[in-house]
N, C-alpha and C. Protein backbone atom coordinates (compact mmCIF):
# COMPACT_ATOMS: atom_id res chain seq x y z
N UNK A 1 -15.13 -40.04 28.31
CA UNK A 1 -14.56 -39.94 26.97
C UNK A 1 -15.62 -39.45 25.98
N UNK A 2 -16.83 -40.00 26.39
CA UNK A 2 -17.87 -39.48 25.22
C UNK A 2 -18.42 -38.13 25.39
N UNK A 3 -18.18 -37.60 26.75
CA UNK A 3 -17.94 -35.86 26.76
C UNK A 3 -17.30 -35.26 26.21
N UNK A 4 -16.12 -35.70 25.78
CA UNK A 4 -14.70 -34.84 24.99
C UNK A 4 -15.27 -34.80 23.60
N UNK A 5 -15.71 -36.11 23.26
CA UNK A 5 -15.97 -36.38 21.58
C UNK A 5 -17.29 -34.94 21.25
N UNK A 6 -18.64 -35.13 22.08
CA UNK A 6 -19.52 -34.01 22.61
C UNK A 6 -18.55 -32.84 22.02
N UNK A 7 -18.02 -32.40 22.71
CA UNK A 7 -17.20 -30.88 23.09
C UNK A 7 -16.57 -30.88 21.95
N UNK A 8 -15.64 -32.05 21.59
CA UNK A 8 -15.47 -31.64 20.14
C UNK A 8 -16.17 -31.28 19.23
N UNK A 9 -17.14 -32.06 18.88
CA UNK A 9 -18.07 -31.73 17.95
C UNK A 9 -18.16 -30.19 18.12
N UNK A 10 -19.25 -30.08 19.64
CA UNK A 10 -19.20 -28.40 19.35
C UNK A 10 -18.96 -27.49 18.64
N UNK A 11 -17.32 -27.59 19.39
CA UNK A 11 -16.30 -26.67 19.19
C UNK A 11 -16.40 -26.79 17.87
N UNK A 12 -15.76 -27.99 17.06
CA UNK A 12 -16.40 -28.18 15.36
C UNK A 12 -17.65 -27.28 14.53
N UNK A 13 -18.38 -27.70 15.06
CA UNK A 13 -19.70 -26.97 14.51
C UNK A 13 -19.55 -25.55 14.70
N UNK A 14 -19.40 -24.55 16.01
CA UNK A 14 -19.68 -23.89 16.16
C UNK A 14 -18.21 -22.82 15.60
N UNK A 15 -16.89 -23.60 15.23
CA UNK A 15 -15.51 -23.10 14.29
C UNK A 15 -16.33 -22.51 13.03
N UNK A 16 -16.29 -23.83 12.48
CA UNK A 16 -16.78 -24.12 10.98
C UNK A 16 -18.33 -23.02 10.98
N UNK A 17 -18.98 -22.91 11.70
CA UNK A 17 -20.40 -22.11 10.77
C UNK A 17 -19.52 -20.39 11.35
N UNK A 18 -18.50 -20.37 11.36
CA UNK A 18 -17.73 -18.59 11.67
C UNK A 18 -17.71 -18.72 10.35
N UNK A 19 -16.65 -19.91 9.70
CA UNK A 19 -16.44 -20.10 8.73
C UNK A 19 -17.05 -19.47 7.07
N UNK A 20 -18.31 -20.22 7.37
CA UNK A 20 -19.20 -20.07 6.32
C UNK A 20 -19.99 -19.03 6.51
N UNK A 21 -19.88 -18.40 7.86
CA UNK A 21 -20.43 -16.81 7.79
C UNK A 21 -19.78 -15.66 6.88
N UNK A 22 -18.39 -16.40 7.65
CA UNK A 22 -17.51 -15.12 6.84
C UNK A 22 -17.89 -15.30 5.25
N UNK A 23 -17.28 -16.55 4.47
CA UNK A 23 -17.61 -16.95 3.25
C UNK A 23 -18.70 -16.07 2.30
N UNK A 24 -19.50 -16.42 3.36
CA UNK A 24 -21.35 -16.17 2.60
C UNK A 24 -21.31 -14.42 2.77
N UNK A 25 -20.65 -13.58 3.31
CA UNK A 25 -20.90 -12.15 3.70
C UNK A 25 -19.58 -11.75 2.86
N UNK A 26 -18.68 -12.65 2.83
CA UNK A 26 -17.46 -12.00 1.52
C UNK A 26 -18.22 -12.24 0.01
N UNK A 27 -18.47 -13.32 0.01
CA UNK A 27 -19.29 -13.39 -1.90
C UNK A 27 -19.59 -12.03 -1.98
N UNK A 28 -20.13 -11.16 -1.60
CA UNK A 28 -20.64 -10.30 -2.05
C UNK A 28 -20.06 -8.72 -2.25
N UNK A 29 -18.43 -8.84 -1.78
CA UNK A 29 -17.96 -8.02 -1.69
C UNK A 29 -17.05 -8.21 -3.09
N UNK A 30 -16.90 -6.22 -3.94
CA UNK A 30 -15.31 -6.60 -4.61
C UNK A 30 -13.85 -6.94 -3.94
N UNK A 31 -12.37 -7.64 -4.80
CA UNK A 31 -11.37 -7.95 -4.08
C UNK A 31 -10.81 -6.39 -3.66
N UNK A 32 -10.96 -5.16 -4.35
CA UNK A 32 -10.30 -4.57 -3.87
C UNK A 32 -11.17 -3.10 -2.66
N UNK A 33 -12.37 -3.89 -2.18
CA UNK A 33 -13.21 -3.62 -0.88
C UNK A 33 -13.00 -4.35 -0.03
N UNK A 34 -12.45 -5.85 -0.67
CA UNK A 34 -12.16 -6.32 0.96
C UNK A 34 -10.72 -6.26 1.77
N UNK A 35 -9.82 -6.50 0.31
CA UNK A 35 -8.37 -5.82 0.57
C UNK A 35 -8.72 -4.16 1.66
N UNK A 36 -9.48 -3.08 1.05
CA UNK A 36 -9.27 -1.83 1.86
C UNK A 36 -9.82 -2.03 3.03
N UNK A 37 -11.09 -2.75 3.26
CA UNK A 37 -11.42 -2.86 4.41
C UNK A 37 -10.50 -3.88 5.48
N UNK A 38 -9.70 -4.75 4.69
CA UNK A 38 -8.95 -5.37 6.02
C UNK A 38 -7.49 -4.56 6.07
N UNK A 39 -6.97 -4.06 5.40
CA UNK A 39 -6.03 -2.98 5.48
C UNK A 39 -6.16 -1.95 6.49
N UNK A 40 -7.17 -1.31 6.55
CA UNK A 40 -7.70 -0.08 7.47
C UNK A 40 -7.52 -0.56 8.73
N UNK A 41 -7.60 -2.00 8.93
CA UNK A 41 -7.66 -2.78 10.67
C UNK A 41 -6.19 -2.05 11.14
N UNK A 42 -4.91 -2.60 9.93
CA UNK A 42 -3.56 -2.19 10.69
C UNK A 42 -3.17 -1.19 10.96
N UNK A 43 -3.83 -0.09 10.92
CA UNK A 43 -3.57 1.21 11.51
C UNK A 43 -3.02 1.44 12.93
């Protein structure tokens, strides 16, 4: 059982800092650069 809790965490930690990557690399963008750049994906 205290393997699962382990693995959770992980998985936790290693979700959450995608998270705050993305976050910290959007601050720096304008809304309508990040609107075009995720628009361009649905092509």
């Amino acid at each position: 059982m205290r393997r699962g809790y382990l693995a959770l965490g992980a998985l936790a930690l290693i979700w959450g800092a995608a998270f705050l990557f993305i976050k910290l690399g959007v601050r720096d963008m304008s809304p309508a650069t990040l609107v075009l750049s995720r628009g361009d994906r649905l092509r």
